[in-house]
PDB file of N, CA and C in Angstrom:
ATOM      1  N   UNK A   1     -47.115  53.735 -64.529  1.00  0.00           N
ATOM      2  CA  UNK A   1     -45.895  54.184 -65.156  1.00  0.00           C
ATOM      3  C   UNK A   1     -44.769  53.209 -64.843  1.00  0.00           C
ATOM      4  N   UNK A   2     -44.262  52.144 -65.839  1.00  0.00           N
ATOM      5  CA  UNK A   2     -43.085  51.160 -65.559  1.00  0.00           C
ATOM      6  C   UNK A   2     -42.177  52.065 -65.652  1.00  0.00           C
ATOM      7  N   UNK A   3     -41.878  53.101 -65.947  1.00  0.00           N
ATOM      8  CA  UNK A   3     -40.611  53.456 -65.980  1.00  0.00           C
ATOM      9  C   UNK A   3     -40.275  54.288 -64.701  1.00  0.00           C
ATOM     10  N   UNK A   4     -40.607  53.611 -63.665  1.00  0.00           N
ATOM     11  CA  UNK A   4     -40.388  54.547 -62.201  1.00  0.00           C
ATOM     12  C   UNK A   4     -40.711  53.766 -61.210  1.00  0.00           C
ATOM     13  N   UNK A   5     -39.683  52.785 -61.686  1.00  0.00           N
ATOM     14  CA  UNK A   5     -39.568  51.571 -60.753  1.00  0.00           C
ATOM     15  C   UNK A   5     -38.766  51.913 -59.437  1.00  0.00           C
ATOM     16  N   UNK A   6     -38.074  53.427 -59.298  1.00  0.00           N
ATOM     17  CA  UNK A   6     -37.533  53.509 -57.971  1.00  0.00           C
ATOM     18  C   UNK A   6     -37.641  55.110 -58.204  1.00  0.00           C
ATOM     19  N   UNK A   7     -38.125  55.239 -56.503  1.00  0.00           N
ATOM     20  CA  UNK A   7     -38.510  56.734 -56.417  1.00  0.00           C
ATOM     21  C   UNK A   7     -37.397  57.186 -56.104  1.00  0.00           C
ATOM     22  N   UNK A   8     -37.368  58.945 -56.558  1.00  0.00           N
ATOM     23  CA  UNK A   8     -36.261  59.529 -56.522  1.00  0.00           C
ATOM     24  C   UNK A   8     -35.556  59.589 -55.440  1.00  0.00           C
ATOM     25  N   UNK A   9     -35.583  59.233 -54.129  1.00  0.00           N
ATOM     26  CA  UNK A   9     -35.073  58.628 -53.054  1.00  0.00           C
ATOM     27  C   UNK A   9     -34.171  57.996 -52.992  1.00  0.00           C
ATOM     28  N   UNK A  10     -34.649  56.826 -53.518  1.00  0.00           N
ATOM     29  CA  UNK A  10     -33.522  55.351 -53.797  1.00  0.00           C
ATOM     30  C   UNK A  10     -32.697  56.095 -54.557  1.00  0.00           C
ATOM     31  N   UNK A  11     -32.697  56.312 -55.737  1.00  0.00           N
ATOM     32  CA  UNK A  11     -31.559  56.714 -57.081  1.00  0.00           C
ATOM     33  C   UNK A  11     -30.592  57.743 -55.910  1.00  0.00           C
ATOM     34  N   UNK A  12     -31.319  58.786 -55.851  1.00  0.00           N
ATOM     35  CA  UNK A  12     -30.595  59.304 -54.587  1.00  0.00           C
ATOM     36  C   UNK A  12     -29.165  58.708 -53.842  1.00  0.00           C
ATOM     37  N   UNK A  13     -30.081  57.931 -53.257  1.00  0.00           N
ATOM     38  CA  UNK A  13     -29.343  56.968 -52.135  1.00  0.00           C
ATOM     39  C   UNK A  13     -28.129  56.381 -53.012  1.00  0.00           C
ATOM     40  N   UNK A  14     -28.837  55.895 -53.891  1.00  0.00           N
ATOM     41  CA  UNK A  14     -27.846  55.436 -54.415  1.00  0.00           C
ATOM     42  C   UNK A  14     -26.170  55.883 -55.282  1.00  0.00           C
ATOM     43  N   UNK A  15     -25.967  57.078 -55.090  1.00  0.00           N
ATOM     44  CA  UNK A  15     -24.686  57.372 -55.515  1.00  0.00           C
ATOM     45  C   UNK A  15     -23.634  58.089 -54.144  1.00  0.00           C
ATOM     46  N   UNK A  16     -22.357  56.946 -54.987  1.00  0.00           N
ATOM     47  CA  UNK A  16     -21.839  57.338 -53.798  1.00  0.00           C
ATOM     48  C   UNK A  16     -20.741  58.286 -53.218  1.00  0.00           C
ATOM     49  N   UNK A  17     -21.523  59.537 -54.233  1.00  0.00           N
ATOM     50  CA  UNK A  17     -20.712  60.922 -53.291  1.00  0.00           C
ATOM     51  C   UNK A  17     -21.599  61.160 -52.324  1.00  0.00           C
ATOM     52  N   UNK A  18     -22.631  60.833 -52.682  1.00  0.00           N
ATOM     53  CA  UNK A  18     -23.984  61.629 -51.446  1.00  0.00           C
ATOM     54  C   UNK A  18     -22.968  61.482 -49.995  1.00  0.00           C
ATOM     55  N   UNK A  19     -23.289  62.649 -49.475  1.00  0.00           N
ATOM     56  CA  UNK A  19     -22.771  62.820 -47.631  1.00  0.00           C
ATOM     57  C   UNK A  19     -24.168  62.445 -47.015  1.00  0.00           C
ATOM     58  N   UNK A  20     -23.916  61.970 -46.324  1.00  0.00           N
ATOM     59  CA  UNK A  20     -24.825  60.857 -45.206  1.00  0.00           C
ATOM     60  C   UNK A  20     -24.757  61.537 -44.078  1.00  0.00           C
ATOM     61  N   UNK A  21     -25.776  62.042 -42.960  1.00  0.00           N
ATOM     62  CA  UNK A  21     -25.688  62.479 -41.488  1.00  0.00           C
ATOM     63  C   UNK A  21     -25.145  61.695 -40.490  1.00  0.00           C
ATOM     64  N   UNK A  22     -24.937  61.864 -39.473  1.00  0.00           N
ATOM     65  CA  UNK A  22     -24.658  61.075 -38.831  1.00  0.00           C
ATOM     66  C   UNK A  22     -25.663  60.092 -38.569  1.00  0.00           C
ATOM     67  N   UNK A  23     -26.679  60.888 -38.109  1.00  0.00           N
ATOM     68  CA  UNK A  23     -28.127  59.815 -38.082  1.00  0.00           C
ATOM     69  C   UNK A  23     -28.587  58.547 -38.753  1.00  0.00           C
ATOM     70  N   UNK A  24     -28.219  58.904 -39.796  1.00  0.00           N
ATOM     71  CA  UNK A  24     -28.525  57.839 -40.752  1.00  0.00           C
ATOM     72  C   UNK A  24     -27.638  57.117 -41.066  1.00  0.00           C
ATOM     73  N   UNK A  25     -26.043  57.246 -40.733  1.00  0.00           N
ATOM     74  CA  UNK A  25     -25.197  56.140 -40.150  1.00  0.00           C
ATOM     75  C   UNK A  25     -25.329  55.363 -39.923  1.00  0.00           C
ATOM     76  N   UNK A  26     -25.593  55.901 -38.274  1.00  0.00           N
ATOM     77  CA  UNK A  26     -25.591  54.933 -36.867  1.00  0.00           C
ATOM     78  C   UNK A  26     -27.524  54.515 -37.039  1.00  0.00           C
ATOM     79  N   UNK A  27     -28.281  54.642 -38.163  1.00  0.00           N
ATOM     80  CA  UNK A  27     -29.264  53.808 -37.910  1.00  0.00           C
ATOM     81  C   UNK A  27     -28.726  53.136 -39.057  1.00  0.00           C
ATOM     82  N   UNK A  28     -28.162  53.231 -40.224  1.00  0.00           N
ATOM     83  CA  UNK A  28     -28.260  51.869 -41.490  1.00  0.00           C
ATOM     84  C   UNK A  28     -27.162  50.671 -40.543  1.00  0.00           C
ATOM     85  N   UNK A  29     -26.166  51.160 -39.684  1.00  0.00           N
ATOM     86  CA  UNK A  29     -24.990  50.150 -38.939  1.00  0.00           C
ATOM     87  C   UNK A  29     -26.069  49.807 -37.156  1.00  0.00           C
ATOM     88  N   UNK A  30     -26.885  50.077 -37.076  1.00  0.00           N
ATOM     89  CA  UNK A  30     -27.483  49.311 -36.067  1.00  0.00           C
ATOM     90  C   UNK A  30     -26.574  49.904 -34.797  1.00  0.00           C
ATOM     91  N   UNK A  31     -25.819  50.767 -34.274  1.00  0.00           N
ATOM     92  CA  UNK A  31     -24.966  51.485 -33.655  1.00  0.00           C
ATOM     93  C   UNK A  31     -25.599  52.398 -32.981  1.00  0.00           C
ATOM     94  N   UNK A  32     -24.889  52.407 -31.659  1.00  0.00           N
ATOM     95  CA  UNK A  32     -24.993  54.094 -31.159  1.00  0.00           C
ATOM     96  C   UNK A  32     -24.283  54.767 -31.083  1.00  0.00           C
ATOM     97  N   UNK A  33     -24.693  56.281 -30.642  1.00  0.00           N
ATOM     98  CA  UNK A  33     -23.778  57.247 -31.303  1.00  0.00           C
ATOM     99  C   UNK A  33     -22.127  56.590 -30.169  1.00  0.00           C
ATOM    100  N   UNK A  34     -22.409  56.209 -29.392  1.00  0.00           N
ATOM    101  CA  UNK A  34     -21.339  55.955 -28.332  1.00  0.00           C
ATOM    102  C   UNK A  34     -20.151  54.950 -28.703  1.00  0.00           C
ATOM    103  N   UNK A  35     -21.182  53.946 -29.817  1.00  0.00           N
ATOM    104  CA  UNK A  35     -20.441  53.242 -30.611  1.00  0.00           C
ATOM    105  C   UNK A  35     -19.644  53.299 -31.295  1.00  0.00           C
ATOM    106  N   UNK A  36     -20.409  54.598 -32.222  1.00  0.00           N
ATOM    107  CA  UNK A  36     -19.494  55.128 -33.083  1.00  0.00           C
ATOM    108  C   UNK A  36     -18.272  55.620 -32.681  1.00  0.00           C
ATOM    109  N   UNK A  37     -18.300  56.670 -31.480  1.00  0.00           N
ATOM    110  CA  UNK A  37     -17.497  57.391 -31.120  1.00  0.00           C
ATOM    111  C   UNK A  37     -16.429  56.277 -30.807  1.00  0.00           C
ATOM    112  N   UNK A  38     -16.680  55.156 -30.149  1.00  0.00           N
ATOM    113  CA  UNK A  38     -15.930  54.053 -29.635  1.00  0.00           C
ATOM    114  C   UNK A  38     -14.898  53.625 -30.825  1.00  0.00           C
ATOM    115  N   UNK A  39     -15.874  53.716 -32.170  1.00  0.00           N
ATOM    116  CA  UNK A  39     -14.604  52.812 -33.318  1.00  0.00           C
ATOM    117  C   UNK A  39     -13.703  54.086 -34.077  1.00  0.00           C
ATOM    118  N   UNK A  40     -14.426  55.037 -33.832  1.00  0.00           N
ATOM    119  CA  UNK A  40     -13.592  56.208 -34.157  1.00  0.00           C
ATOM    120  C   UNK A  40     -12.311  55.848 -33.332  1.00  0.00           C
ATOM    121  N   UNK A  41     -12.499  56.293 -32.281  1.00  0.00           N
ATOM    122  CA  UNK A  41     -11.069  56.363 -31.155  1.00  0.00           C
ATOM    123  C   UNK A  41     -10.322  55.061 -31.884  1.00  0.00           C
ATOM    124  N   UNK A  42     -10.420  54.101 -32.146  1.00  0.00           N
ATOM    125  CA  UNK A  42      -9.745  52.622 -32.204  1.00  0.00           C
ATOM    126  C   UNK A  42      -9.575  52.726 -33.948  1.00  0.00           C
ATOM    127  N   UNK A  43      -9.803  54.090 -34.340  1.00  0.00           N
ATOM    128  CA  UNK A  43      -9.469  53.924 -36.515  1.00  0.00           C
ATOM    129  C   UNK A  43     -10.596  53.004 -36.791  1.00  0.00           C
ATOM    130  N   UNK A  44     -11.520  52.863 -36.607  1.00  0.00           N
ATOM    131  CA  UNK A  44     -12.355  51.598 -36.947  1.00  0.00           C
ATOM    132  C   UNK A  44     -13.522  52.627 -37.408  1.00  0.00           C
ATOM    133  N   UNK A  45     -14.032  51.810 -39.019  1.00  0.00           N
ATOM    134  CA  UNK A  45     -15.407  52.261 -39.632  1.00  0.00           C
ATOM    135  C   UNK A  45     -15.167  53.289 -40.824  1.00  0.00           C
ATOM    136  N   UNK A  46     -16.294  53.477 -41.294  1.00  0.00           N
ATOM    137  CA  UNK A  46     -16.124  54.490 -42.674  1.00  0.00           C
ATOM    138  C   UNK A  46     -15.300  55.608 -42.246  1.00  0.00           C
ATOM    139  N   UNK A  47     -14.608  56.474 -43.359  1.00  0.00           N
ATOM    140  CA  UNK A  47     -14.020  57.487 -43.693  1.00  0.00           C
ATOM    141  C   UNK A  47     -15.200  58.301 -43.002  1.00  0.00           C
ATOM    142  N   UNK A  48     -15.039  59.246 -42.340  1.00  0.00           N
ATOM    143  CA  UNK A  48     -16.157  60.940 -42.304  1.00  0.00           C
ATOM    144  C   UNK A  48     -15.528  61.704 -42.484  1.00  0.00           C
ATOM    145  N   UNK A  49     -16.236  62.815 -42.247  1.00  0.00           N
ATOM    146  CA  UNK A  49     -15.760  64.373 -42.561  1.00  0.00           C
ATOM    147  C   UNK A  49     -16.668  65.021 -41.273  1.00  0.00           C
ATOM    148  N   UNK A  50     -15.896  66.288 -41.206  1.00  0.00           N
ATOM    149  CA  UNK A  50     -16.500  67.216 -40.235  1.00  0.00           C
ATOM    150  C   UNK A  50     -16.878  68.171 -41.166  1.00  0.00           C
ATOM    151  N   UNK A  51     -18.184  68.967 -40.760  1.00  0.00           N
ATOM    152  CA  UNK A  51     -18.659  70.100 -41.916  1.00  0.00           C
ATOM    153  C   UNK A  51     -18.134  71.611 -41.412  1.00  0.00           C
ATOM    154  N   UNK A  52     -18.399  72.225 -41.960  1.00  0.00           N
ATOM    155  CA  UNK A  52     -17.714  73.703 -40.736  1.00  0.00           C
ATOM    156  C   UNK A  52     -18.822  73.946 -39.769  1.00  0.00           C
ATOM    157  N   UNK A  53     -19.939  73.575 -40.276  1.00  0.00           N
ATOM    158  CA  UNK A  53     -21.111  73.853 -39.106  1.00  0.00           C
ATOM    159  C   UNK A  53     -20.644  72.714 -37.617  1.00  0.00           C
ATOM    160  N   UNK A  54     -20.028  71.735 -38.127  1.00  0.00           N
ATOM    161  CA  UNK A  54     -19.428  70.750 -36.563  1.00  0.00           C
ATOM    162  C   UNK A  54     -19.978  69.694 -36.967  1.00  0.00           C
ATOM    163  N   UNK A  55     -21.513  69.778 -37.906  1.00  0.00           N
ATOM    164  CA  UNK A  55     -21.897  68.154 -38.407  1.00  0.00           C
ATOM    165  C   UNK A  55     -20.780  67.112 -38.675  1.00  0.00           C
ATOM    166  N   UNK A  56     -20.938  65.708 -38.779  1.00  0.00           N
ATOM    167  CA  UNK A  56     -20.316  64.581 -39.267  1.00  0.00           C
ATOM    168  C   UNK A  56     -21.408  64.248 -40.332  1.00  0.00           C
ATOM    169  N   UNK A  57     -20.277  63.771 -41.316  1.00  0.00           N
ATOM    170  CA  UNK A  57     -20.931  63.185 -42.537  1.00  0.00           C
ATOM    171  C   UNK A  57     -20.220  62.216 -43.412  1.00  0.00           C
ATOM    172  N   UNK A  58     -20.983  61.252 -43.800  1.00  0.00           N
ATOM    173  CA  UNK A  58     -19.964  60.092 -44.224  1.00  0.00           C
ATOM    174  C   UNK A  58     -20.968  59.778 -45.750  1.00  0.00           C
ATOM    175  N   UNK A  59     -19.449  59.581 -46.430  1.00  0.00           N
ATOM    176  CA  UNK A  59     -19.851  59.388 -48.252  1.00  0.00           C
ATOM    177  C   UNK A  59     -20.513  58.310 -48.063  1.00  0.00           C
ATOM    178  N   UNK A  60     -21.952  58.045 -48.963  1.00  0.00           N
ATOM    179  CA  UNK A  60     -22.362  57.029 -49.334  1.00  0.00           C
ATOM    180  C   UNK A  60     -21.572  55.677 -49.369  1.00  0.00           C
ATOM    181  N   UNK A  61     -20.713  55.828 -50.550  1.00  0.00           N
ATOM    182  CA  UNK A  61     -19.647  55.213 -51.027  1.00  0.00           C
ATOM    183  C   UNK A  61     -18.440  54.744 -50.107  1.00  0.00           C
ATOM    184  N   UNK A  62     -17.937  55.680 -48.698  1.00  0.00           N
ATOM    185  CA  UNK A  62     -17.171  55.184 -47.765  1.00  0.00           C
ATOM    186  C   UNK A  62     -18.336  54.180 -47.155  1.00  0.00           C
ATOM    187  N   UNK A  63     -19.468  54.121 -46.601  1.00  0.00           N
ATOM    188  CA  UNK A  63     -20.265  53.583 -45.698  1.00  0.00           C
ATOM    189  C   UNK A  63     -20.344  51.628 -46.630  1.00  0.00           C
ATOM    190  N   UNK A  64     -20.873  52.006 -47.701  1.00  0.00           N
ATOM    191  CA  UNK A  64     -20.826  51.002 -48.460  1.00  0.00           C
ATOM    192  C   UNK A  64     -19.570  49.888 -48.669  1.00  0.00           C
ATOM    193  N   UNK A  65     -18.696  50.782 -48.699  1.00  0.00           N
ATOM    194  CA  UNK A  65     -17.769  50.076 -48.732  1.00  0.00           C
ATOM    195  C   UNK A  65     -17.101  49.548 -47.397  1.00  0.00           C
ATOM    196  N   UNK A  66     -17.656  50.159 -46.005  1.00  0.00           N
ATOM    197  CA  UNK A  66     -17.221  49.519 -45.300  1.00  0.00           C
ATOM    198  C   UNK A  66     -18.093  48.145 -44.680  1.00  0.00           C
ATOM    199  N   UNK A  67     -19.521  48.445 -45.110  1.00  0.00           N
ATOM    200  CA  UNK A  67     -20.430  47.649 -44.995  1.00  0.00           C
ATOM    201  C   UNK A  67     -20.081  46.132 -45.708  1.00  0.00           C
ATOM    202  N   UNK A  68     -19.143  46.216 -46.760  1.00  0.00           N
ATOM    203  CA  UNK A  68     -19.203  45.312 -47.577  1.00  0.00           C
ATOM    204  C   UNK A  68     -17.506  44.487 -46.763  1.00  0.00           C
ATOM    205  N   UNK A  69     -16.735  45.427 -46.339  1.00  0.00           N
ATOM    206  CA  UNK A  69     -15.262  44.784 -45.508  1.00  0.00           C
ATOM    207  C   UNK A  69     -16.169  43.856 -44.143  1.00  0.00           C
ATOM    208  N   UNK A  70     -17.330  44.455 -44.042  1.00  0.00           N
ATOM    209  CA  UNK A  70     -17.803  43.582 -42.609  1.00  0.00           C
ATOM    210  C   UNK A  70     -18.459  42.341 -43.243  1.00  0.00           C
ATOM    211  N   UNK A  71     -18.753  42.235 -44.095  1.00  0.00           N
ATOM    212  CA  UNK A  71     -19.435  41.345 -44.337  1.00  0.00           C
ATOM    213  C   UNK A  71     -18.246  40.098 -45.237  1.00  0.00           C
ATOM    214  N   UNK A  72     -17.377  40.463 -46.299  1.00  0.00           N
ATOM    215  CA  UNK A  72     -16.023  39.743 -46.312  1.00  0.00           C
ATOM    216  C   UNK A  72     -15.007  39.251 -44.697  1.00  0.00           C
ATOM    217  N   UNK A  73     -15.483  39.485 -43.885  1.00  0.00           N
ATOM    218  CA  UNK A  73     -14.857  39.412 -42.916  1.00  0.00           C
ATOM    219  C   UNK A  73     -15.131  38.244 -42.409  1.00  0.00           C
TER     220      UNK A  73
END
């Protein structure tokens, strides 16, 4: 089947309202959670959100875009 050149995963992944876990953050940025917490305190890194459950979650689209300020940098 050529027409399913990317499993519903990727397409997924790919838009960028999707909310992201923390987990999968701090593994696509190579980070630990300590890290994170570190650029938080200092304003540094994607936009997140807190959920009412206490989760962190960060837009596709914030992550991407900060991925892309590190790399212009």
């Amino acid at each position: 089947m050529a027409g399913h050149a990317q499993s519903p995963n990727a397409r997924r992944r790919a838009r960028a309202d999707d909310l992201l876990p923390l987990t999968a953050v701090l593994a696509e940025l190579g980070i630990t959670r300590a890290t994170w917490y570190r650029w938080r305190n200092r304003g540094y890194g994607p936009e997140a959100r807190r959920l009412p459950n206490g989760q962190i979650r960060v837009r596709r689209g914030a992550l991407d875009d900060f991925k892309n300020s590190l790399e212009a940098a």
